[in-house]
Protein backbone atom coordinates (compact mmCIF):
# COMPACT_ATOMS: atom_id res chain seq x y z
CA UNK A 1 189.40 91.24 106.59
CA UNK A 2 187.30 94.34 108.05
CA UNK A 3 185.16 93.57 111.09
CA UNK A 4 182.21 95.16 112.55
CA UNK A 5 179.29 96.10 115.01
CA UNK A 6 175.61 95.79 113.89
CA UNK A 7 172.51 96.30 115.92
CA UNK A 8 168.71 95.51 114.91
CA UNK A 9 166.51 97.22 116.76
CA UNK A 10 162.75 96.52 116.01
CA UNK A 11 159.60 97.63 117.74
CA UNK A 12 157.11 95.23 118.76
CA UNK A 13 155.52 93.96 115.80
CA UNK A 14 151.62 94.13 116.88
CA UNK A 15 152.07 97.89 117.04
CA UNK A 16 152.92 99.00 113.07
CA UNK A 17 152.25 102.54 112.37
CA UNK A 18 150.77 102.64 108.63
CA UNK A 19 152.98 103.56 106.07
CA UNK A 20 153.90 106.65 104.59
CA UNK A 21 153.59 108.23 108.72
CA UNK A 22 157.49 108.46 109.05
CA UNK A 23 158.26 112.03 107.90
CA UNK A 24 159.80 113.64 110.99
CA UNK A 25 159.57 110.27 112.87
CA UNK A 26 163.88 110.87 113.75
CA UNK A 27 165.64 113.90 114.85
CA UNK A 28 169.37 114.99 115.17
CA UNK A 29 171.85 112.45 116.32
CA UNK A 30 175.10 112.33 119.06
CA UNK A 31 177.56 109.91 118.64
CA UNK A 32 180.34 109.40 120.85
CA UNK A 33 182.89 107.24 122.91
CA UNK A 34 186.76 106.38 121.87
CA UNK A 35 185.71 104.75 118.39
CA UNK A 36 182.82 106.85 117.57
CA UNK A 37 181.85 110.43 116.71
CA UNK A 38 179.44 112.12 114.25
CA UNK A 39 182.17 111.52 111.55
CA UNK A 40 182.38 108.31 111.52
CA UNK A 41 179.19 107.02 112.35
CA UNK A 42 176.14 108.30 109.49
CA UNK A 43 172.39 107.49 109.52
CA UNK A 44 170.15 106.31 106.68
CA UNK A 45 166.29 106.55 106.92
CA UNK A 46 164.32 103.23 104.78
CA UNK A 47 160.82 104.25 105.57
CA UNK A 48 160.11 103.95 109.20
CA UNK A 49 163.41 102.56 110.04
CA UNK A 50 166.89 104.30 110.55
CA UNK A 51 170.29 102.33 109.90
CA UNK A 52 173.08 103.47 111.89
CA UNK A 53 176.41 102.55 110.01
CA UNK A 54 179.61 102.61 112.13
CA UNK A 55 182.75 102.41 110.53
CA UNK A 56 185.18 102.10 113.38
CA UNK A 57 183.92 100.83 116.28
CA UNK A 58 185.48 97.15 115.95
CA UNK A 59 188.30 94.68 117.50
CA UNK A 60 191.51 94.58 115.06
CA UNK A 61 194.09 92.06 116.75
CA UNK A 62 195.34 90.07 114.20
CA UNK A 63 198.53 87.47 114.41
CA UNK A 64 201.02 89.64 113.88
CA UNK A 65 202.47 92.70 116.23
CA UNK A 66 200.44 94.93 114.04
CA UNK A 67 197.02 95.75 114.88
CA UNK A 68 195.80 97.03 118.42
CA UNK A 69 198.58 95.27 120.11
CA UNK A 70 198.12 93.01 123.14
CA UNK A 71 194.41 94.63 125.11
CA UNK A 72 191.94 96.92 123.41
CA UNK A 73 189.24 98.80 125.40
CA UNK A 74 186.42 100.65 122.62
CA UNK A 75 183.64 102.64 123.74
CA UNK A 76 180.50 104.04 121.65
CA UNK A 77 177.95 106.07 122.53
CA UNK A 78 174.74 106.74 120.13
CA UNK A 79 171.79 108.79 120.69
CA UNK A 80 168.81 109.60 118.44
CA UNK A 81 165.19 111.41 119.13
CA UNK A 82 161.64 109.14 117.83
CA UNK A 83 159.10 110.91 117.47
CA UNK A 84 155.80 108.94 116.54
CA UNK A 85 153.36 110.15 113.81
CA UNK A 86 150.45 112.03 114.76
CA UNK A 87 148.00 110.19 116.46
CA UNK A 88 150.38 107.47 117.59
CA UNK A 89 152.66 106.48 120.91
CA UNK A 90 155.42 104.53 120.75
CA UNK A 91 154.30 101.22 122.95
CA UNK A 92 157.14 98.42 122.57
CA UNK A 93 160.69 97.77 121.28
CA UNK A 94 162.83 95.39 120.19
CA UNK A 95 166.30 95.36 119.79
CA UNK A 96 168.21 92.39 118.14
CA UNK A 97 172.04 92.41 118.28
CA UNK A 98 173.42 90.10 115.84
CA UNK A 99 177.53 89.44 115.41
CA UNK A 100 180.57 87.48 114.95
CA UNK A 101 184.14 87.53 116.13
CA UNK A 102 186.97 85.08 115.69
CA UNK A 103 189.56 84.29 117.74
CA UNK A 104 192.63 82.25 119.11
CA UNK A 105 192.64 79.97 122.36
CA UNK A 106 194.74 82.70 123.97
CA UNK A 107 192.67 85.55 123.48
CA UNK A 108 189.03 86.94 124.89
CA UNK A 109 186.74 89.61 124.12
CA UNK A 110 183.54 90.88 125.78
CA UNK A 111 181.05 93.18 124.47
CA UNK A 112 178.81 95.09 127.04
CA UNK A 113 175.71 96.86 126.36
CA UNK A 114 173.35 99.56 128.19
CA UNK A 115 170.70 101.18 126.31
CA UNK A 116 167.69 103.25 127.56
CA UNK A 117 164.54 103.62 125.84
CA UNK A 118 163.02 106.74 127.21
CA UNK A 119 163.22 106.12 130.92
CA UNK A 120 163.40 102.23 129.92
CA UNK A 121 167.12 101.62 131.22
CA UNK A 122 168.22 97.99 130.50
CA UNK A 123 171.80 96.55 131.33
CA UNK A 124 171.58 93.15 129.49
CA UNK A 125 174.61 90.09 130.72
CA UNK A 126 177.58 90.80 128.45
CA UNK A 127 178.69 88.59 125.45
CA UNK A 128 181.57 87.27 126.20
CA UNK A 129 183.96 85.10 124.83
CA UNK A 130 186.16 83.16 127.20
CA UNK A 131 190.14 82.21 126.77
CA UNK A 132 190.88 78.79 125.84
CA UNK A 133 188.54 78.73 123.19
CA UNK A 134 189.47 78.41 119.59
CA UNK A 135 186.60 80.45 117.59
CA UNK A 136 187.37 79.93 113.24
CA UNK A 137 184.88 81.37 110.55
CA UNK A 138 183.67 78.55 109.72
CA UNK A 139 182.71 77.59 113.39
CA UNK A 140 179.00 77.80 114.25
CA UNK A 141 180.42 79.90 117.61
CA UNK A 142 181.51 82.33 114.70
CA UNK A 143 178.28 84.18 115.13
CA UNK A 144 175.88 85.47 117.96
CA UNK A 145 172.35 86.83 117.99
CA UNK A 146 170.90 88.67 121.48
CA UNK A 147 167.01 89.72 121.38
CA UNK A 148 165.80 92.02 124.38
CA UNK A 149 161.88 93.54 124.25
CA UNK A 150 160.67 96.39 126.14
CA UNK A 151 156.86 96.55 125.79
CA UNK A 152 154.40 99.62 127.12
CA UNK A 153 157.39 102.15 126.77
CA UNK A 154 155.34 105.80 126.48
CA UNK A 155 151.73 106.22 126.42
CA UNK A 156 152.18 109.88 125.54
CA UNK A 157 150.50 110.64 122.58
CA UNK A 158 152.51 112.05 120.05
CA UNK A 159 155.30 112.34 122.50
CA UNK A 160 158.74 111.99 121.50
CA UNK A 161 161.35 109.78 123.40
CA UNK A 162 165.14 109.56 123.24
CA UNK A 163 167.06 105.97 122.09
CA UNK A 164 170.37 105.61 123.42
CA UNK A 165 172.67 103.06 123.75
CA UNK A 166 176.42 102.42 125.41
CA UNK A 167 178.56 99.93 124.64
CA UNK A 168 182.17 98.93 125.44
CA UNK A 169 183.84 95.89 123.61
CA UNK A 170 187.21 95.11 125.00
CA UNK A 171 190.03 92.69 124.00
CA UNK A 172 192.55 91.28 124.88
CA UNK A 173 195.34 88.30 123.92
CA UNK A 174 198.77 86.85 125.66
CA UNK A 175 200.99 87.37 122.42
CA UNK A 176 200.32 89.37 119.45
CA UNK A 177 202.84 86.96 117.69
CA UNK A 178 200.68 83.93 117.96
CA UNK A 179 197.18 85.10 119.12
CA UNK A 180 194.64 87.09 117.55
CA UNK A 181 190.94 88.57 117.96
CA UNK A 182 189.04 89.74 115.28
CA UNK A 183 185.41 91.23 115.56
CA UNK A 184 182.37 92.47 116.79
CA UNK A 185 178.59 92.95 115.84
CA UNK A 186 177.11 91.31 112.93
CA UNK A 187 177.68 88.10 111.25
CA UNK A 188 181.38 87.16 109.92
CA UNK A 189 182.21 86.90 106.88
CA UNK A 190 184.95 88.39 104.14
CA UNK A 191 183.68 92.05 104.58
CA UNK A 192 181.43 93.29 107.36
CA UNK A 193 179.12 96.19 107.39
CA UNK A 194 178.52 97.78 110.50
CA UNK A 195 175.30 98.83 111.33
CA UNK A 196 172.21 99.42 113.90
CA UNK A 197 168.88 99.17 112.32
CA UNK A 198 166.52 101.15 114.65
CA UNK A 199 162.57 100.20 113.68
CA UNK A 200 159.87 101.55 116.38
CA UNK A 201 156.32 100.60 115.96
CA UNK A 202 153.53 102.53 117.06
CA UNK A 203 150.12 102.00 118.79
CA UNK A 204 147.48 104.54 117.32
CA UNK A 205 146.13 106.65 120.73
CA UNK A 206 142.87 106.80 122.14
């Protein structure tokens, strides 16, 4: 079973640039961190949105001595340039993290996020998932969705602004015999994708 990290990250839905505005909306890209680098994390543009697919940034523990053994510590680090169209400012944000891990009564994880929207810093309560509870993919626990909005970001017209985002999910169970962890971002199921689905919305300027 492959596990994963996804991220949607909408703008604030009052503020929609019109389509066919998106060419040159997203510059060059920086990933980095322990589990993430410009190889194994890749970018695809739908329109005015950008998915970010990660293909290693994850929690492997399963019951057996194989896998990431008895604590895992994962970092990833993602940056990205939006520029509006012309004649627009970005003015709000939304980011929606959406996931699913599994786990053994023996075992905890917590995922920890800081992300910045241009000088926007936010440092939202971890997710975490506390020992002694028994977490099975068919459990409504299974899955997790966080929503944080940022509204009014840069009333610079036509000015650009940098997205960035740090997270850290760490791991950890008593014996790799018996106890296991297994996941991270986006919903559970028999094969994950891994992605962060970046979507600003613009406010035409004055």
């Amino acid at each position: 079973m492959l596990l994963a990290l996804g991220v949607l990250v909408t703008g604030m839905q009052a503020f929609a640039a019109p389509m066919g505005v998106d060419r040159g909306m997203w510059g060059d890209y920086i990933a980095g961190g322990t589990s993430c680098n410009n190889s194994n994390v890749g970018v695809i543009q739908n329109g005015n949105s950008l998915s970010v697919l990660f293909d290693e940034f994850l929690v492997n523990m399963p019951q057996s001595a194989h896998g990431e053994g008895a604590s895992v510590r994962k970092t990833c680090n993602f940056r990205i340039t939006m520029t509006p169209p012309n004649g627009f400012y970005l003015a709000g944000f939304r980011q929606v993290y959406s996931g699913g891990l599994i786990k053994s009564a023996r075992s905890s994880a917590r995922l920890d996020i800081r992300y910045n929207v241009g000088s926007v810093i936010g440092r939202p309560l971890p997710v975490v998932w506390h020992e002694g509870q028994v977490i099975r993919p068919e459990d409504n626990a299974s899955s997790f969705t966080r929503t944080y909005d940022n509204g009014l970001l840069v009333a610079n017209c036509n000015g650009s602004t940098i997205y960035g985002i740090n997270m850290t999910l760490a791991a950890t169970r008593r014996n790799t015999s018996t106890e296991f962890v297994v996941g991270g971002l986006e919903s559970v199921d028999a094969d994950f994708v891994q992605r962060l689905v970046l979507i600003p919305e613009y406010r035409l300027c004055r």
